[in-house]
Protein backbone atom coordinates (compact mmCIF):
# COMPACT_ATOMS: atom_id res chain seq x y z
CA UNK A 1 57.27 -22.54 -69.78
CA UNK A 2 55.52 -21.75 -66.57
CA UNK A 3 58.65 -21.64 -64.51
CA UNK A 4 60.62 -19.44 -66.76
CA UNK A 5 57.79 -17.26 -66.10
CA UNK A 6 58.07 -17.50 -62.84
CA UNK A 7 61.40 -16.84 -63.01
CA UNK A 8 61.35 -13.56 -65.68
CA UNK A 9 58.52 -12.56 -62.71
CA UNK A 10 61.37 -12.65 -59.79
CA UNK A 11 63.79 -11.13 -61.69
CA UNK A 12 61.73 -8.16 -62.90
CA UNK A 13 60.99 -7.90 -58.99
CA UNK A 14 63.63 -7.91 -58.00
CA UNK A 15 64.96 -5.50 -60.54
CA UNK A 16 62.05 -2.88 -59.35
CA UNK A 17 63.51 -3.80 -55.79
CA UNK A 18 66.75 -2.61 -56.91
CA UNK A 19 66.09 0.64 -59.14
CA UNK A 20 63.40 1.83 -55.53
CA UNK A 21 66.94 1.02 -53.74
CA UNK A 22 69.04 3.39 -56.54
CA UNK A 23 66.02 5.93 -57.34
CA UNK A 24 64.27 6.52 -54.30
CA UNK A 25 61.13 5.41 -55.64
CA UNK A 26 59.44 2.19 -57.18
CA UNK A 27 59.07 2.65 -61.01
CA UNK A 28 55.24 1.73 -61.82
CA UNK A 29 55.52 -0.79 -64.97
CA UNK A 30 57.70 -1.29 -67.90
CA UNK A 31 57.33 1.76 -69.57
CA UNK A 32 58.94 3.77 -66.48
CA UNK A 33 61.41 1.47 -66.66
CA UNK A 34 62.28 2.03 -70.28
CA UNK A 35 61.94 5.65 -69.50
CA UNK A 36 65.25 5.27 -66.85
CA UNK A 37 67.21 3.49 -69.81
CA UNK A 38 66.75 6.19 -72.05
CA UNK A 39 67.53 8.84 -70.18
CA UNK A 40 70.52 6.73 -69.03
CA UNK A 41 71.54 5.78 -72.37
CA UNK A 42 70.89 9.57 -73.36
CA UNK A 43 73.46 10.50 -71.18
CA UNK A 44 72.20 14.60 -70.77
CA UNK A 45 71.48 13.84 -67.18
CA UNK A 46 67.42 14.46 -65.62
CA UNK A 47 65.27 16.86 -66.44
CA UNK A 48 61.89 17.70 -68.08
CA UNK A 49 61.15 15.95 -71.11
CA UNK A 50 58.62 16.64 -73.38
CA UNK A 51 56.05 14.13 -74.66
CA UNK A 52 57.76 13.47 -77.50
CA UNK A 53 60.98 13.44 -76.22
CA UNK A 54 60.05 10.92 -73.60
CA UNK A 55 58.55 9.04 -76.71
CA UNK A 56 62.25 8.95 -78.43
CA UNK A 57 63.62 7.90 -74.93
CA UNK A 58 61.90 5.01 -74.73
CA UNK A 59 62.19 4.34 -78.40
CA UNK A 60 66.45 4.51 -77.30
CA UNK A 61 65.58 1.87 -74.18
CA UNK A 62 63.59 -0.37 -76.97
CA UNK A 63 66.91 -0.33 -79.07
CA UNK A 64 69.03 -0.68 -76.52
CA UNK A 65 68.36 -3.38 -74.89
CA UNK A 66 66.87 -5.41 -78.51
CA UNK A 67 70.43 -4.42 -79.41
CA UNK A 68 71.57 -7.20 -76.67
CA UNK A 69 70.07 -9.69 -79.11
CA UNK A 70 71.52 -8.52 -82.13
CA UNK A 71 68.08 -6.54 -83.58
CA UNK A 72 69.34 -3.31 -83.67
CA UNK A 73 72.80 -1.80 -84.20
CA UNK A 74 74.01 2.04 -82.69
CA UNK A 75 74.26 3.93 -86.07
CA UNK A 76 75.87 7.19 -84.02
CA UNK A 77 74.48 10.44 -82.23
CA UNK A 78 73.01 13.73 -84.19
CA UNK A 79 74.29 16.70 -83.96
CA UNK A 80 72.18 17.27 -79.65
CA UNK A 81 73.76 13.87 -78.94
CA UNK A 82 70.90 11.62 -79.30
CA UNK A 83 71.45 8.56 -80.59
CA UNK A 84 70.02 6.43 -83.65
CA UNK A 85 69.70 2.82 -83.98
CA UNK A 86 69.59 0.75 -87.13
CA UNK A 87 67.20 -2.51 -87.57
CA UNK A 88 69.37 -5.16 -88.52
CA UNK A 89 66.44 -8.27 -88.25
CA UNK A 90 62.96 -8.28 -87.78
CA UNK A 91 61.37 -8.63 -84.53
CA UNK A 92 59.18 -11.84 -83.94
CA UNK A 93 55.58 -11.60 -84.42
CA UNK A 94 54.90 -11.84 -80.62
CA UNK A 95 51.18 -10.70 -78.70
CA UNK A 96 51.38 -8.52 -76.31
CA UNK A 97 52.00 -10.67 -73.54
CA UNK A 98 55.28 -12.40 -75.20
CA UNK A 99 56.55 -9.06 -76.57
CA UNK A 100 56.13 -7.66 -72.52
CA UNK A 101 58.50 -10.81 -71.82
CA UNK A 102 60.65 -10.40 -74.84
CA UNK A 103 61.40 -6.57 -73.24
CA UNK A 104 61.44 -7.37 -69.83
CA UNK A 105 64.01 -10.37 -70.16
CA UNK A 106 65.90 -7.67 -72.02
CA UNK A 107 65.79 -4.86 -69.84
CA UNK A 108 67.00 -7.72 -66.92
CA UNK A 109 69.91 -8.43 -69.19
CA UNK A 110 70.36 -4.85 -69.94
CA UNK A 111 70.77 -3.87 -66.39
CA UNK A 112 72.90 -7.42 -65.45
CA UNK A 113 75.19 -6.58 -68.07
CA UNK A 114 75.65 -2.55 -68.50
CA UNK A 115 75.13 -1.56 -64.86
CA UNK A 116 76.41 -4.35 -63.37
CA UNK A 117 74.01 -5.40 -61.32
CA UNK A 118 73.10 -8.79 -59.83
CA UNK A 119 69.98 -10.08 -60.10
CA UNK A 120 68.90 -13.83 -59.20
CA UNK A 121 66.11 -15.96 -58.85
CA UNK A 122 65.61 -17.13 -55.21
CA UNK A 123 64.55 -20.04 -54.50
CA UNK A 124 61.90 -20.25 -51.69
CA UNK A 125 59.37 -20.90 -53.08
């Protein structure tokens, strides 16, 4: 368990790495992160958010990239375009810690597999 740690560790660097590279600048923790995704998955382009629509953003990145693992399904848009996701089976009863892992791994996937990215674990340790 420790290496797979070590490993979701190097990704998620290496994923920060890469969205500096894209962005311009270094998002802080997982919550900017999730903040990117829904705005990506959004799709209305930047621009100021309120607080509670930067809430429902990151409640889109949270079923978006679940919805890798089968928890949540795309139910369709309203009538602004933003989109609404269905529960389809509970989440694990994680701490934390393991549901910070949980999203992370996720959000790796999410990026490996709808931007296309490649992100690896090096090995020099």
């Amino acid at each position: 368990m420790f290496k797979r740690d070590l490993d979701l560790d190097k990704l998620w660097d290496g994923l920060l790495t890469q969205l500096e590279k894209s962005l311009g600048k270094k998002p802080k923790d997982l919550n900017a992160v999730l903040f990117i995704i829904g705005v990506q998955e959004l799709g209305h382009g930047a621009r100021n958010f309120s607080k509670e629509e930067k809430q429902d953003l990151m409640h889109i990145a949270i079923c978006k990239v679940l919805s890798l693992s089968g928890y949540y399904k795309l139910e369709g848009t309203d009538s602004q375009g933003w989109p609404h996701w269905k529960l389809l089976k509970k989440l694990p009863h994680f701490d934390l810690i393991e549901q910070e892992k949980l999203l992370k791994m996720h959000v790796v996937e999410y990026f490996e597999q709808e931007v296309g990215w490649t992100l690896s674990v090096s090995s020099n340790l």
